[in-house]
Protein backbone atom coordinates (compact mmCIF):
# COMPACT_ATOMS: atom_id res chain seq x y z
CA UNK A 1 18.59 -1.77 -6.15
CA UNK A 2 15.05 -1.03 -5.66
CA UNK A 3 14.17 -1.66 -1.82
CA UNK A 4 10.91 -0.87 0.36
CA UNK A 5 11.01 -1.62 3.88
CA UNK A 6 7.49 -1.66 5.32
CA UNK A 7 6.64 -1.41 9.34
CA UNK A 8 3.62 -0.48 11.14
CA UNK A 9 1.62 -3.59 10.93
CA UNK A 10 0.48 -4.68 14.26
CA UNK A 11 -2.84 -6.34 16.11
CA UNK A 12 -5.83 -4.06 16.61
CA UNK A 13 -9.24 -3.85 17.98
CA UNK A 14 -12.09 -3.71 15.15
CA UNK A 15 -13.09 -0.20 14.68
CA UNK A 16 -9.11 1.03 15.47
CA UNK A 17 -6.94 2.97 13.70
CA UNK A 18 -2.56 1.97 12.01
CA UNK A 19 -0.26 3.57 10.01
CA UNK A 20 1.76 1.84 7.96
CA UNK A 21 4.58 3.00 6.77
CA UNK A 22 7.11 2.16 3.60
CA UNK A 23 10.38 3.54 3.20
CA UNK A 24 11.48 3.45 -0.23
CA UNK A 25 15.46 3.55 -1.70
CA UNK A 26 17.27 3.15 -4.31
CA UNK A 27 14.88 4.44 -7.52
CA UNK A 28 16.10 5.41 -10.29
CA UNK A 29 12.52 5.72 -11.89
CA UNK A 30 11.00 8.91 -12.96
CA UNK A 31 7.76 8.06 -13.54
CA UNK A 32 6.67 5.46 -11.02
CA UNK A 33 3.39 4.55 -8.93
CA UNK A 34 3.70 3.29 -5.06
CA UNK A 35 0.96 1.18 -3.95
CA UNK A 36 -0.56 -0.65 -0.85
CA UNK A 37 -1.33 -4.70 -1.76
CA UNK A 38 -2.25 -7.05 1.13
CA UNK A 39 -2.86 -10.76 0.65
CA UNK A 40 -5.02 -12.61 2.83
CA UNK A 41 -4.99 -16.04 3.37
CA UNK A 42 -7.61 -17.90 1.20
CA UNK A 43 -7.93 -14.95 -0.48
CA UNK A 44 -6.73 -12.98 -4.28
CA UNK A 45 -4.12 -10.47 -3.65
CA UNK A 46 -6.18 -6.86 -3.36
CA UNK A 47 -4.10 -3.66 -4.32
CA UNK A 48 -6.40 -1.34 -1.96
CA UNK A 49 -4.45 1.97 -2.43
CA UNK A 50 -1.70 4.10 -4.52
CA UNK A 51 -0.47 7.19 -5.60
CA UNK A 52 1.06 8.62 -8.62
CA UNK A 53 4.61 10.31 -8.69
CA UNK A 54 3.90 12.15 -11.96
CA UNK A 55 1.34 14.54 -10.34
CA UNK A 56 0.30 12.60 -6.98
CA UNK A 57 -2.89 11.18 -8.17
CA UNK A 58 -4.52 8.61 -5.91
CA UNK A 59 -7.20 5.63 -5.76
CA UNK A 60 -8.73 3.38 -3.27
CA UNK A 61 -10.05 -0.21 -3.70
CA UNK A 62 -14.07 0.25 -3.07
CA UNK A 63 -13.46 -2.25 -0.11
CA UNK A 64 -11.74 0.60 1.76
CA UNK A 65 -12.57 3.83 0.30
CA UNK A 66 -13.38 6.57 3.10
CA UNK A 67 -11.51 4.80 5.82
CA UNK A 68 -7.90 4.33 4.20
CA UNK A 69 -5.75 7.17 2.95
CA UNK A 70 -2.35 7.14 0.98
CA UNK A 71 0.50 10.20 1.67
CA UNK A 72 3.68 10.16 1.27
CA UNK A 73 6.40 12.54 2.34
CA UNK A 74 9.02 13.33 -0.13
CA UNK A 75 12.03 14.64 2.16
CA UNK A 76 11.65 10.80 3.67
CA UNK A 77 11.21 9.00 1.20
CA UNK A 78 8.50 7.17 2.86
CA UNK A 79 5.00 6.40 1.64
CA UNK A 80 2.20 5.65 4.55
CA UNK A 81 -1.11 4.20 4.40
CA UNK A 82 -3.46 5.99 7.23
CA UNK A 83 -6.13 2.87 7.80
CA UNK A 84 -9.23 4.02 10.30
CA UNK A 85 -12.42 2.23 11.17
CA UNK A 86 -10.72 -1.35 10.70
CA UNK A 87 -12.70 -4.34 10.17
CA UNK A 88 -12.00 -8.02 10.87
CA UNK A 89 -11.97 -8.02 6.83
CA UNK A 90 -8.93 -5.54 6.90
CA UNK A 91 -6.81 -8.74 8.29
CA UNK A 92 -3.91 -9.78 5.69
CA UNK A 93 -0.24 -8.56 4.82
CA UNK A 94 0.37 -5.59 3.64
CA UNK A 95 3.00 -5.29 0.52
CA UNK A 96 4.29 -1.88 -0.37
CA UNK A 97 5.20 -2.27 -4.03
CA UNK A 98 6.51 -0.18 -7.07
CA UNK A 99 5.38 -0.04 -10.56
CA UNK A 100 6.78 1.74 -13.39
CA UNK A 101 3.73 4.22 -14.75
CA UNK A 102 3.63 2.85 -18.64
CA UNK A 103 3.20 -0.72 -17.17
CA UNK A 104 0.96 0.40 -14.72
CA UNK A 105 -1.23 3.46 -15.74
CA UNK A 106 -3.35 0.96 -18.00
CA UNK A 107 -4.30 -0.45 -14.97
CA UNK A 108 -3.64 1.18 -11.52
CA UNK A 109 -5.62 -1.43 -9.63
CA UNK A 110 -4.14 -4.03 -10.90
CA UNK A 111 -1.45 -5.83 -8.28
CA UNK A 112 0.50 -7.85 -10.93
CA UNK A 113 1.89 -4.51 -12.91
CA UNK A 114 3.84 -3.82 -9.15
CA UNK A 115 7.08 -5.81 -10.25
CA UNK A 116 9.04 -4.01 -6.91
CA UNK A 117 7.70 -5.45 -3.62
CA UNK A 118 8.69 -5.10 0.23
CA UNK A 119 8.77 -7.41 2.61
CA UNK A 120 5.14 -6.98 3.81
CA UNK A 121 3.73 -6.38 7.36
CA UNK A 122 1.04 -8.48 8.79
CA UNK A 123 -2.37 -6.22 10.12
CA UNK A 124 -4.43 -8.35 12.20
CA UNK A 125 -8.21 -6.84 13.33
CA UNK A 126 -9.68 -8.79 16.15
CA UNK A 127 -13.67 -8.82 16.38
């Protein structure tokens, strides 16, 4: 069973720095991509960052591209999301999730080919 377990989510100042982090068990995928979603209220869920495991490709939504970075660390198992300069914006849950790469490689961006989701962690940015 396919589980992420995501922690780091907290309250911060605009213009602060988090780490999330997602601890991932129980693949049994070869070919997979990890990604960051978060889901704001009134909002459309926004994938804003993930990474390949064939050859550890990345890509960042345009809404946080040059203040979010994706890295993951192998011997733990864990995937992190580095997120600097926050804005009030930045506010929502974040979702680790899982898709397998043929489902998702036609479209990386693309939340709804994730079909393996945590628990989420709520990120709150005060003004």
């Amino acid at each position: 069973e396919v589980q992420l377990v995501e922690s780091g989510g907290g309250l911060v100042q605009a213009g602060g720095s988090l780490r999330l982090s997602c601890a991932a068990s129980g693949f049994i995928f070869d070919d997979y991509a990890i990604g960051w979603i978060r889901r704001a209220p009134g909002k459309e869920r926004e994938l804003v960052s993930y990474m390949s495991s064939r050859d550890g490709s990345t890509g960042y939504a345009d809404s946080v591209k040059g203040r979010f970075s994706i890295s993951s660390d192998n011997a733990k198992n864990t995937v992190y999301l580095e997120m600097n300069y926050l804005k009030p914006e930045d506010t929502a849950v974040y979702f680790c999730a899982v898709g397998l790469l043929p489902f998702v490689r036609p479209g990386f961006m693309d939340a709804l080919r994730y079909n393996y989701w945590g628990q989420g962690t709520q990120v709150t940015v005060s003004s």
